[in-house]
C-alpha atoms as a PDB file:
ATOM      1  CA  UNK A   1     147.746 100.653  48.804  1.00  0.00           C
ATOM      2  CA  UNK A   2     143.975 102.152  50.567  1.00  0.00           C
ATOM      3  CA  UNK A   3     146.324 105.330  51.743  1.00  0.00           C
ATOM      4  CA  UNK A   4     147.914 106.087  48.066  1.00  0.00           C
ATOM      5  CA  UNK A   5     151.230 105.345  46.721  1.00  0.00           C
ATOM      6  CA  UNK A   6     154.657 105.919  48.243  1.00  0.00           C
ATOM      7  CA  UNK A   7     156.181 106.963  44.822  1.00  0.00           C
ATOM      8  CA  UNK A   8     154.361 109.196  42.442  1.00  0.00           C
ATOM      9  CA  UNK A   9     157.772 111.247  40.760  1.00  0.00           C
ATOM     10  CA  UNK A  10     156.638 114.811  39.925  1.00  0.00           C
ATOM     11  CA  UNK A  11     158.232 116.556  36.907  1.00  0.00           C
ATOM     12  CA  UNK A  12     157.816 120.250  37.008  1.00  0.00           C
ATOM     13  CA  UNK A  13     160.908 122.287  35.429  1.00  0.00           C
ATOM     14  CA  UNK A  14     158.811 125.456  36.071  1.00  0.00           C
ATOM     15  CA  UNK A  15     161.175 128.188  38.225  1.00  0.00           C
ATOM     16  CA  UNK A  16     158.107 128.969  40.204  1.00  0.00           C
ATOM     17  CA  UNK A  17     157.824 125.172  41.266  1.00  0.00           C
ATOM     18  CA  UNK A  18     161.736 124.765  41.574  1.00  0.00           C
ATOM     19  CA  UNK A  19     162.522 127.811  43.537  1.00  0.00           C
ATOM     20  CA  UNK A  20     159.491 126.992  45.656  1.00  0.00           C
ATOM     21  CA  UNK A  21     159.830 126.203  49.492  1.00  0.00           C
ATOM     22  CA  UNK A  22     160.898 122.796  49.886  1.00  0.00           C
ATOM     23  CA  UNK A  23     157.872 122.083  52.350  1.00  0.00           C
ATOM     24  CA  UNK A  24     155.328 124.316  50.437  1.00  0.00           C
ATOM     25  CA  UNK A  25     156.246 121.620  47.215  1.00  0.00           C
ATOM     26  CA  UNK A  26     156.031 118.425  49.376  1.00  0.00           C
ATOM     27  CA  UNK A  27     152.464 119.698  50.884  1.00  0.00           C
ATOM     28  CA  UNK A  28     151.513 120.833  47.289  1.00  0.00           C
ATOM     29  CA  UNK A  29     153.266 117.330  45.812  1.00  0.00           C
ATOM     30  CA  UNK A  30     151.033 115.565  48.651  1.00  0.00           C
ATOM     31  CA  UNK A  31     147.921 117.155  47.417  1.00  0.00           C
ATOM     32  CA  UNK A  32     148.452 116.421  44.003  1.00  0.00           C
ATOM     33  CA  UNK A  33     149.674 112.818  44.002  1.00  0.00           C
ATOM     34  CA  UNK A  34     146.705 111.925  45.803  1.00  0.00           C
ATOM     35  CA  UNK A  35     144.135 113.318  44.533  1.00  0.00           C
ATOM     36  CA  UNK A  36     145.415 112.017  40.372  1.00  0.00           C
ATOM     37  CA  UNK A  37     145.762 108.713  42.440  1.00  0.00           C
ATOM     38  CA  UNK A  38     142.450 108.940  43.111  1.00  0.00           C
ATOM     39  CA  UNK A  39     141.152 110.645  39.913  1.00  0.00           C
ATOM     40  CA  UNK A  40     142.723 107.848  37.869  1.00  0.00           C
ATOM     41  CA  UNK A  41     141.529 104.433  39.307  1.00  0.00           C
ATOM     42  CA  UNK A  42     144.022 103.928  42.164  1.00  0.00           C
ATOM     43  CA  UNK A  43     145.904 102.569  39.526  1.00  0.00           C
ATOM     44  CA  UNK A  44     149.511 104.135  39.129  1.00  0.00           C
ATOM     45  CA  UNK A  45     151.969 104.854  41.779  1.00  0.00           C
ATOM     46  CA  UNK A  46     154.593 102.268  43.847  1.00  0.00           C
ATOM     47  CA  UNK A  47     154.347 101.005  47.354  1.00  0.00           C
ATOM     48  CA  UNK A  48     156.844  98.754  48.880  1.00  0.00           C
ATOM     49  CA  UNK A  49     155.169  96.074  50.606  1.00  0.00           C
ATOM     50  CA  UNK A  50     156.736  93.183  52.993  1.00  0.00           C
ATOM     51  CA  UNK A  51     155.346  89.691  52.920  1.00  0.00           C
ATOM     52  CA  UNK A  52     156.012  85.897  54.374  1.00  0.00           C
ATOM     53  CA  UNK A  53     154.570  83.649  51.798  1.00  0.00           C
ATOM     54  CA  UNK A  54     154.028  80.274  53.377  1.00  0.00           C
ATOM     55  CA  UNK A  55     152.196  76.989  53.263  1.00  0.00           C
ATOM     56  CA  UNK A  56     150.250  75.670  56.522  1.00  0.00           C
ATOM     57  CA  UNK A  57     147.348  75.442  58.052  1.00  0.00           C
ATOM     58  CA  UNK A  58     145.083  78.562  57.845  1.00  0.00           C
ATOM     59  CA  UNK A  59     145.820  79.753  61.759  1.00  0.00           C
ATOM     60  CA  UNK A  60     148.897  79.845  60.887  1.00  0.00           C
ATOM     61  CA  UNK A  61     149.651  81.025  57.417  1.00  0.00           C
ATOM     62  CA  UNK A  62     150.814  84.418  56.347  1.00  0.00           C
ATOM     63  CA  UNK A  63     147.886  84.507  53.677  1.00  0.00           C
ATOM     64  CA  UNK A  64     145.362  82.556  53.535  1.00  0.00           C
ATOM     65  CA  UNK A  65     143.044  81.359  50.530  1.00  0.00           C
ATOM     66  CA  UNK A  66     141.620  77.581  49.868  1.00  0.00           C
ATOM     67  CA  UNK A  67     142.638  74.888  47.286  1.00  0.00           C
ATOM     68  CA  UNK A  68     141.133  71.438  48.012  1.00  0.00           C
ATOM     69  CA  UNK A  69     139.604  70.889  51.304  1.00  0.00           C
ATOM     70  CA  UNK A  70     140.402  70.667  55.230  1.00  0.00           C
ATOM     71  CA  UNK A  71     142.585  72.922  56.697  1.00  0.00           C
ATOM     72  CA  UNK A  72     145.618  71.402  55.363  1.00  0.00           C
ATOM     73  CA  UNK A  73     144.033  72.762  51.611  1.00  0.00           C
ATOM     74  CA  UNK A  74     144.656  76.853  52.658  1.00  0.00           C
ATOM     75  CA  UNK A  75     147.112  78.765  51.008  1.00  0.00           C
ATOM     76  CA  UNK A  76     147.444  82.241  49.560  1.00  0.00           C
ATOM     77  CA  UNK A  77     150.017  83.047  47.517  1.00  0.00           C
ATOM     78  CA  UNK A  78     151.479  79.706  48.613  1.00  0.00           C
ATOM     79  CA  UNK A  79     154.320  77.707  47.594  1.00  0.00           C
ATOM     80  CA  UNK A  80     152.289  75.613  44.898  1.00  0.00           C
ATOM     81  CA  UNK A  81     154.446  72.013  44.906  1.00  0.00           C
ATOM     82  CA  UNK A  82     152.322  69.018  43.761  1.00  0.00           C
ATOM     83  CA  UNK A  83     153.708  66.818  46.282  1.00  0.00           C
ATOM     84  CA  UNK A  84     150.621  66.288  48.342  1.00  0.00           C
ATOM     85  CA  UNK A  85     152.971  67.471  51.255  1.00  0.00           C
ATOM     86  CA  UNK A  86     151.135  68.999  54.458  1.00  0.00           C
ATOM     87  CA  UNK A  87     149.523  72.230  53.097  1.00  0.00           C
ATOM     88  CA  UNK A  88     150.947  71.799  49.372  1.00  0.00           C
ATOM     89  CA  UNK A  89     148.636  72.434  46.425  1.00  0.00           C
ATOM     90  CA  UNK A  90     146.476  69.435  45.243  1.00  0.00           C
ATOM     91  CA  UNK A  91     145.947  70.311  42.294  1.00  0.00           C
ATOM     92  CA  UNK A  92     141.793  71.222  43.037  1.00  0.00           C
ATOM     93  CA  UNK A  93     139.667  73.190  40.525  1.00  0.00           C
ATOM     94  CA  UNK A  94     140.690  76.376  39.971  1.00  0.00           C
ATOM     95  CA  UNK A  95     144.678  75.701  41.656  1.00  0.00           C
ATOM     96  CA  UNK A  96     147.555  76.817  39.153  1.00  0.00           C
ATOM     97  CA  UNK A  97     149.982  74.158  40.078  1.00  0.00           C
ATOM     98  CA  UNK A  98     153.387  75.738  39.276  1.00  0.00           C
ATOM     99  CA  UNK A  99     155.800  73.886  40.760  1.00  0.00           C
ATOM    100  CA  UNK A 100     157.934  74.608  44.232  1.00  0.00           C
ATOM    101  CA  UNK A 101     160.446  77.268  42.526  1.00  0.00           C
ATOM    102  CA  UNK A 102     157.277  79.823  42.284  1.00  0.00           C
ATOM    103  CA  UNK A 103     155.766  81.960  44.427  1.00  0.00           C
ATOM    104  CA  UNK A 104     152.637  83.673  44.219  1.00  0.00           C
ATOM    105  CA  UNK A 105     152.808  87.955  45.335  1.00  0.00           C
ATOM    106  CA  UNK A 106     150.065  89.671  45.299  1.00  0.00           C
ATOM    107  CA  UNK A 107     150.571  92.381  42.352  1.00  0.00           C
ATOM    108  CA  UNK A 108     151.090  93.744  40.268  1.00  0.00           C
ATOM    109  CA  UNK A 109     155.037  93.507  41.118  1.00  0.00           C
ATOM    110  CA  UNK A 110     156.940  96.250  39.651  1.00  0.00           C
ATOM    111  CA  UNK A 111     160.334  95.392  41.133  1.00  0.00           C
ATOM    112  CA  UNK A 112     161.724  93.045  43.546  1.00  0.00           C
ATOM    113  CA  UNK A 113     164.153  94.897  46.398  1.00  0.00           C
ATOM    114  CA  UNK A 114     165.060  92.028  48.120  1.00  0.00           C
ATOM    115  CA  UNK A 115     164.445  88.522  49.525  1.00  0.00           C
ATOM    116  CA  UNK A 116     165.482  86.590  52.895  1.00  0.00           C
ATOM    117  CA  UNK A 117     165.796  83.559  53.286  1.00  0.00           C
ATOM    118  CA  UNK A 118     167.150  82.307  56.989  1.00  0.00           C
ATOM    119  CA  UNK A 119     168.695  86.440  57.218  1.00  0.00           C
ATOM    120  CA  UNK A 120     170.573  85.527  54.153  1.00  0.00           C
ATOM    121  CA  UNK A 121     170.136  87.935  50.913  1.00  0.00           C
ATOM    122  CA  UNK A 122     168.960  85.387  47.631  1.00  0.00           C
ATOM    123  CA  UNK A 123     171.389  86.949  44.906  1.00  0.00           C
ATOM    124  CA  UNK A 124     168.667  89.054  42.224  1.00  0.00           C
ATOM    125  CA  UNK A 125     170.346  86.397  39.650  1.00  0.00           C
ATOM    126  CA  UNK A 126     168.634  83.810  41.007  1.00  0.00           C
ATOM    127  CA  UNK A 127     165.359  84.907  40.342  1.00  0.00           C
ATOM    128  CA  UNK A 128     162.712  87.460  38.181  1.00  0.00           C
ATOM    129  CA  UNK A 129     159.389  87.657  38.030  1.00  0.00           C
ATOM    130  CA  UNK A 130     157.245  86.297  35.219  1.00  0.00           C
ATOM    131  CA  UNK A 131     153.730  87.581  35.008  1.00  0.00           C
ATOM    132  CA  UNK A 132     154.086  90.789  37.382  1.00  0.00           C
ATOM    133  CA  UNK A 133     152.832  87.878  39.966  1.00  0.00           C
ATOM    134  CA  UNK A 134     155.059  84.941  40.128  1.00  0.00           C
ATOM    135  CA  UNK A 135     158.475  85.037  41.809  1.00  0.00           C
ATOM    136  CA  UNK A 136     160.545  82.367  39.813  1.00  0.00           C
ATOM    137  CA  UNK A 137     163.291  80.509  41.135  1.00  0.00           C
ATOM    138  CA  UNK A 138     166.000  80.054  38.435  1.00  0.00           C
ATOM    139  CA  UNK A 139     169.429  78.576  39.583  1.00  0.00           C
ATOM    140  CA  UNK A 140     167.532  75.409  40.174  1.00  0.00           C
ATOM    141  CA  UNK A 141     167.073  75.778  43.966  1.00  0.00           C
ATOM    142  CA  UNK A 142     163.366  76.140  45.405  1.00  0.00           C
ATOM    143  CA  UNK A 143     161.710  78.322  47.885  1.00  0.00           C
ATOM    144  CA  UNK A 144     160.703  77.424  51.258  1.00  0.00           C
ATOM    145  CA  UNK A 145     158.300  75.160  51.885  1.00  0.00           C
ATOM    146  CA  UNK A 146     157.623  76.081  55.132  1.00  0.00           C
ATOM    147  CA  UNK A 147     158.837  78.924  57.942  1.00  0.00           C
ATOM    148  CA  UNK A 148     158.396  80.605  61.075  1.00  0.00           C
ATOM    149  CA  UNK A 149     156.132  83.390  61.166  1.00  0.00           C
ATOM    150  CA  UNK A 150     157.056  84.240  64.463  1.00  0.00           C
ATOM    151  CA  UNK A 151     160.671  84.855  63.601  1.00  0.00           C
ATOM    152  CA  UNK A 152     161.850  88.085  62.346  1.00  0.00           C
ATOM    153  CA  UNK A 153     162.555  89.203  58.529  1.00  0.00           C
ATOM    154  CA  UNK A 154     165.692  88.773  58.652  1.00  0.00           C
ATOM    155  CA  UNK A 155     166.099  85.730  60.971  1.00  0.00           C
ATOM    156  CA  UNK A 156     166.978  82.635  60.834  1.00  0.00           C
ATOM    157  CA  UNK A 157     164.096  80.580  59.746  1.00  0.00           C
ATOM    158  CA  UNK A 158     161.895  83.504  58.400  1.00  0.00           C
ATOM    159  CA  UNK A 159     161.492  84.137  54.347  1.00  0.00           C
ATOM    160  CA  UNK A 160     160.651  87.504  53.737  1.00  0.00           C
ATOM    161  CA  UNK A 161     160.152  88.887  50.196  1.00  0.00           C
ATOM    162  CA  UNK A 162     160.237  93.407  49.623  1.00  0.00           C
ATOM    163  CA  UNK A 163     159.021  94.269  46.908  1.00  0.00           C
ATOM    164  CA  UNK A 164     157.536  97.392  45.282  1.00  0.00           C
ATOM    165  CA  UNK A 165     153.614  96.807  44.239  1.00  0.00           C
ATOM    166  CA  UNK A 166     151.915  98.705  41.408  1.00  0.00           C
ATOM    167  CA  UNK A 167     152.184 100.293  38.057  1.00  0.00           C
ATOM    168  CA  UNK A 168     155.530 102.686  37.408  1.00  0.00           C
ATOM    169  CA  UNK A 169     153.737 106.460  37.201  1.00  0.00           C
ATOM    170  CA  UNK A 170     154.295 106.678  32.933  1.00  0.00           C
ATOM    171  CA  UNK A 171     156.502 110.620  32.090  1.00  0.00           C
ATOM    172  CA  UNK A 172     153.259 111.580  31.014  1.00  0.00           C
ATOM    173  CA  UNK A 173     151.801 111.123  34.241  1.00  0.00           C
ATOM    174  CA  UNK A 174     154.498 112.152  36.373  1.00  0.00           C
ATOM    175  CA  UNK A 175     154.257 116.228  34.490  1.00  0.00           C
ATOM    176  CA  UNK A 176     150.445 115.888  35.081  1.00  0.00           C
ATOM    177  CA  UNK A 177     151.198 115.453  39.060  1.00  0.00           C
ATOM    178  CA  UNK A 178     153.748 118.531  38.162  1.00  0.00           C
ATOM    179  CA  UNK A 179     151.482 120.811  36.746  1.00  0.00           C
ATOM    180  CA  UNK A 180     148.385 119.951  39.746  1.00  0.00           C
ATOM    181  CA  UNK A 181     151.047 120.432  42.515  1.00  0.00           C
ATOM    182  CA  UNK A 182     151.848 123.340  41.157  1.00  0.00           C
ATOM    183  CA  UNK A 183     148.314 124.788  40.923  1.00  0.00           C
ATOM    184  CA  UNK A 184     148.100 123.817  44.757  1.00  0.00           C
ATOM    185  CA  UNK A 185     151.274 126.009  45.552  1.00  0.00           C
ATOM    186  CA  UNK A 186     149.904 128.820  43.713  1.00  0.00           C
ATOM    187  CA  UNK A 187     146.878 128.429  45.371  1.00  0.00           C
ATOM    188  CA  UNK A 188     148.330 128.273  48.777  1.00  0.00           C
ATOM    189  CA  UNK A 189     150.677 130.747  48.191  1.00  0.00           C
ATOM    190  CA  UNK A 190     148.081 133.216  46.650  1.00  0.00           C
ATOM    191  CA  UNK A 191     150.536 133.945  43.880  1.00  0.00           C
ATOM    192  CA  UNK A 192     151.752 133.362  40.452  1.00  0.00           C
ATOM    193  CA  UNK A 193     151.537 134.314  36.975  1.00  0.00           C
ATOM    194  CA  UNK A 194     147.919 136.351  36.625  1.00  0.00           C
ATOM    195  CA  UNK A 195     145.950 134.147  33.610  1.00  0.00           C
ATOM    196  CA  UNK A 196     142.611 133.411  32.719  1.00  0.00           C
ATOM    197  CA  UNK A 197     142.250 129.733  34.812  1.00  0.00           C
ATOM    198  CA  UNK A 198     141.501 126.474  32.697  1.00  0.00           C
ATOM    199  CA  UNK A 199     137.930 126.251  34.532  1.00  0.00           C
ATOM    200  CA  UNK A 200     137.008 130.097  33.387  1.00  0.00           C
ATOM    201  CA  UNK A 201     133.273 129.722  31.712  1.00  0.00           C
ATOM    202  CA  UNK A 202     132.820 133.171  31.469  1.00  0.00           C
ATOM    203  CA  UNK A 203     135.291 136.607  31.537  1.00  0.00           C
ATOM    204  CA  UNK A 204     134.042 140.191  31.323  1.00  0.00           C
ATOM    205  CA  UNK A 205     137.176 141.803  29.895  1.00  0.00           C
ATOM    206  CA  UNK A 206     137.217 145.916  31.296  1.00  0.00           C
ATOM    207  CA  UNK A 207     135.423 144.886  34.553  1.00  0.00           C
ATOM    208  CA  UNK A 208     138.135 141.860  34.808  1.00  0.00           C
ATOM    209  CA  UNK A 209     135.136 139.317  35.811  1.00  0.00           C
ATOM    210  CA  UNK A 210     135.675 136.020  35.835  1.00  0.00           C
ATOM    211  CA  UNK A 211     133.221 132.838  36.282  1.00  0.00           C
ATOM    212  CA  UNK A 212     134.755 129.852  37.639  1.00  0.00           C
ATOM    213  CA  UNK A 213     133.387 126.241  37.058  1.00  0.00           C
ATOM    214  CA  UNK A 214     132.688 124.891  39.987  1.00  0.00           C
ATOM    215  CA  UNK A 215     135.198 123.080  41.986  1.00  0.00           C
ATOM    216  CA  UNK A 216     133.352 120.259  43.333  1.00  0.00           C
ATOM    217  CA  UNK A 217     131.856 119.551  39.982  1.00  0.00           C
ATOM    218  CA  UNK A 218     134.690 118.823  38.763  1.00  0.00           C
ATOM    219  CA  UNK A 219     135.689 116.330  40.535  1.00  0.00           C
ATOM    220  CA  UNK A 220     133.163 114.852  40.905  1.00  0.00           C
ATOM    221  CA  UNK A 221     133.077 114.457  37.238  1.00  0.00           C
ATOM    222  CA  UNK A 222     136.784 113.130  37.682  1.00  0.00           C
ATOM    223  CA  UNK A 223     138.479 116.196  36.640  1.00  0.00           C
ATOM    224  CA  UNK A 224     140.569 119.203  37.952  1.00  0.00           C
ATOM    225  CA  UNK A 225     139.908 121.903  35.833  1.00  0.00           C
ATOM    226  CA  UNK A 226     143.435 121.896  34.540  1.00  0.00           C
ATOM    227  CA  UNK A 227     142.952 120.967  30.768  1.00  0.00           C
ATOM    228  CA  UNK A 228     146.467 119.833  30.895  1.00  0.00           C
ATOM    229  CA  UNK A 229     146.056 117.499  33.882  1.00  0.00           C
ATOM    230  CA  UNK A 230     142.544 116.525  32.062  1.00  0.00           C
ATOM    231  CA  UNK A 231     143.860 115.103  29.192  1.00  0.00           C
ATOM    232  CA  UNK A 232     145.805 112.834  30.846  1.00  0.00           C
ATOM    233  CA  UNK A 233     143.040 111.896  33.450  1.00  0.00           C
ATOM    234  CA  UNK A 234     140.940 110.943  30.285  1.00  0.00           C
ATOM    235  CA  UNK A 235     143.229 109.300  28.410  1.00  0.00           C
ATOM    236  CA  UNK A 236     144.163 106.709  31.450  1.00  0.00           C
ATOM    237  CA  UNK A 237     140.855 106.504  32.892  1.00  0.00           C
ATOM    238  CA  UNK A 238     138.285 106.924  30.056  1.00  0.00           C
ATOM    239  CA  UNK A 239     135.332 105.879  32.118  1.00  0.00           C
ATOM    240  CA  UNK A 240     135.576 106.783  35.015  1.00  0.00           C
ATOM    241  CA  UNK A 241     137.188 103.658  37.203  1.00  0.00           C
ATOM    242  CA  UNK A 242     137.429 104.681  41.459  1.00  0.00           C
ATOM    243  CA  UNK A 243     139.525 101.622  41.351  1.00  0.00           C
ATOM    244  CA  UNK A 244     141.395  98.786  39.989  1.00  0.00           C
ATOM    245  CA  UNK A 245     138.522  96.138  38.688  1.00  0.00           C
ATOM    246  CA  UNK A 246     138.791  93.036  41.021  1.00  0.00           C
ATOM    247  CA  UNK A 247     137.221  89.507  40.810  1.00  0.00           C
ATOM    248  CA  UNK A 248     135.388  87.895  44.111  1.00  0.00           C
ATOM    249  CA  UNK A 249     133.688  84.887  44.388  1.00  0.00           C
ATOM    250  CA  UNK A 250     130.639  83.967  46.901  1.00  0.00           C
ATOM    251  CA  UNK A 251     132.289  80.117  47.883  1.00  0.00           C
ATOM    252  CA  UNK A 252     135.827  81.679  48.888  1.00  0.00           C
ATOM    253  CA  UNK A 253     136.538  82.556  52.621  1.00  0.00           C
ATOM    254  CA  UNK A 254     137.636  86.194  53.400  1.00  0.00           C
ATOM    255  CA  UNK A 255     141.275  86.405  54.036  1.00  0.00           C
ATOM    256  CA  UNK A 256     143.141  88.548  56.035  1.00  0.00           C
ATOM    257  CA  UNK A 257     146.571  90.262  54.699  1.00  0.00           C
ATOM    258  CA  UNK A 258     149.878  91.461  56.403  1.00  0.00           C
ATOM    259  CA  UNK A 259     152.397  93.466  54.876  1.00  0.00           C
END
C-alpha cells in the first residue's frame, strides 16, 4: 500500500469533531490517517487488493518469483503442487512445498472478501487462511492449476482472489487518528477550545506568550506534538521504523506485481 491505507477507522466522540462539516472531517481524517500511517512504520491500516495467482512460465504469470530452474521453475505466490507438472514447484532449496489446496497471497491477509473461480463465488466455508499468507482449501477440492490472465475477474476461466491486506488499526490506534484529525480541523478551522498546546516549551502567563516546539522537529523525530497521539506512536513504533522490515536477496530476479 505506497499511497496509505484505504481503512484507518477514526474514533473521536468529541462534539466539536461530530458536529464538524462532513468534508472539513474527511480532509482533516485524510491528514491524519496518513501522516500516523507514516509516523508508525506503514504498518497498520487495510487495503483491498485484487490478484490472479497462477503457475506458468514467467511472461506469462501473474507474479513471478523462481523455484528450480528454466522458465518452467517461476512462480510467485504460485500454486505449490509437487507434481513436477509444467510450472509446479520442485521442491528446490528454499520452496515450501504445500500441496495444490494452498495458495500463497502476499500479506499480511486480514480478511478474505471473495474468490472466483470460472465467475463462480467459492463458498467462505470452503476455505481460511492459515498463517495471514496461505489461502487453504478445505472441502477437499484444489485451486487452479492454471488460468487465463487475459480473461476477466469474473470470467470464465479467470481465478481472482479480493482480499483486504494489512494489520486491523488496534481501538487504541483508531482514537489516536481521532484526536490528530481533530487537531487538523481546529487548525484549519482556526477554532476550538483556547489551551495551552501539547508542544508549548515555554508560556509567559499576563503577556499570554507562548513558545511552540517546532513543527518540523517533530516529525522528524516521529512525533506530532500531541502527547496523546505520542504515546501511542511510541508504544507501536519504539524505534523509529519508516516501514515494514523486508528480506531481499542478491540471486532472486526482480518481480513485477499487479493488483
Amino acid at each position: 500500500m505506497p499511497d496509505g491505507p484505504d481503512e484507518w477507522p477514526i474514533l473521536n466522540p468529541a462534539a466539536e469533531w461530530l458536529e464538524a462539516d462532513p468534508d472539513d472531517r474527511d480532509r482533516a481524517s485524510s491528514l491524519a490517517i496518513h501522516s500516523l500511517w507514516a509516523l508508525t512504520g506503514r504498518v497498520f491500516g487495510l487495503t483491498e487488493q485484487t490478484v490472479r495467482p497462477c503457475f506458468g512460465p514467467r511472461e506469462f504469470s501473474t507474479y513471478s518469483g523462481r523455484s528450480g530452474s528454466g522458465m518452467d521453475g517461476y512462480w510467485w505466490p504460485g500454486l505449490i503442487s509437487g507434481s513436477w507438472m509444467r510450472g509446479a514447484c520442485g521442491c528446490a532449496s528454499g520452496c515450501n512445498c504445500a500441496g495444490p489446496s494452498e495458495v500463497a497471497l502476499p500479506g499480511p491477509v486480514a480478511e478474505i472478501v471473495s474468490v472466483l473461480v470460472d465467475g463462480e463465488t467459492v463458498p467462505d466455508s470452503a476455505y481460511k487462511v492459515r498463517n495471514n499468507r496461505w489461502l487453504l482449501r478445505t472441502d477437499g477440492d484444489v485451486w487452479p492449476q492454471a488460468q487465463d490472465l487475459k480473461a476477466a475477474d469474473e470470467a470464465e476461466g479467470a481465478f481472482a482472489v479480493t482480499y483486504k491486506q494489512g494489520v486491523p488499526v488496534p481501538t487504541a490506534g483508531q482514537y489516536a487518528a481521532g484526536d490528530l484529525a481533530l487537531d487538523f480541523l481546529r487548525a484549519a478551522k482556526k477554532s476550538g477550545a483556547c489551551k495551552i498546546p501539547d508542544r508549548a516549551i515555554n508560556v509567559a502567563r499576563q503577556g499570554i506568550t507562548v513558545e511552540l516546539q517546532d513543527a518540523a522537529g517533530l516529525f522528524e523525530a516521529g512525533l506530532t506534538g500531541i502527547s496523546s497521539v505520542d504515546q501511542w506512536i511510541a508504544t507501536v513504533n519504539p524505534y523509529q521504523q519508516k516501514q515494514p522490515p523486508r528480506v531481499y536477496s542478491p540471486d532472486a530476479p526482480r518481480a513485477a506485481r499487479f493488483s
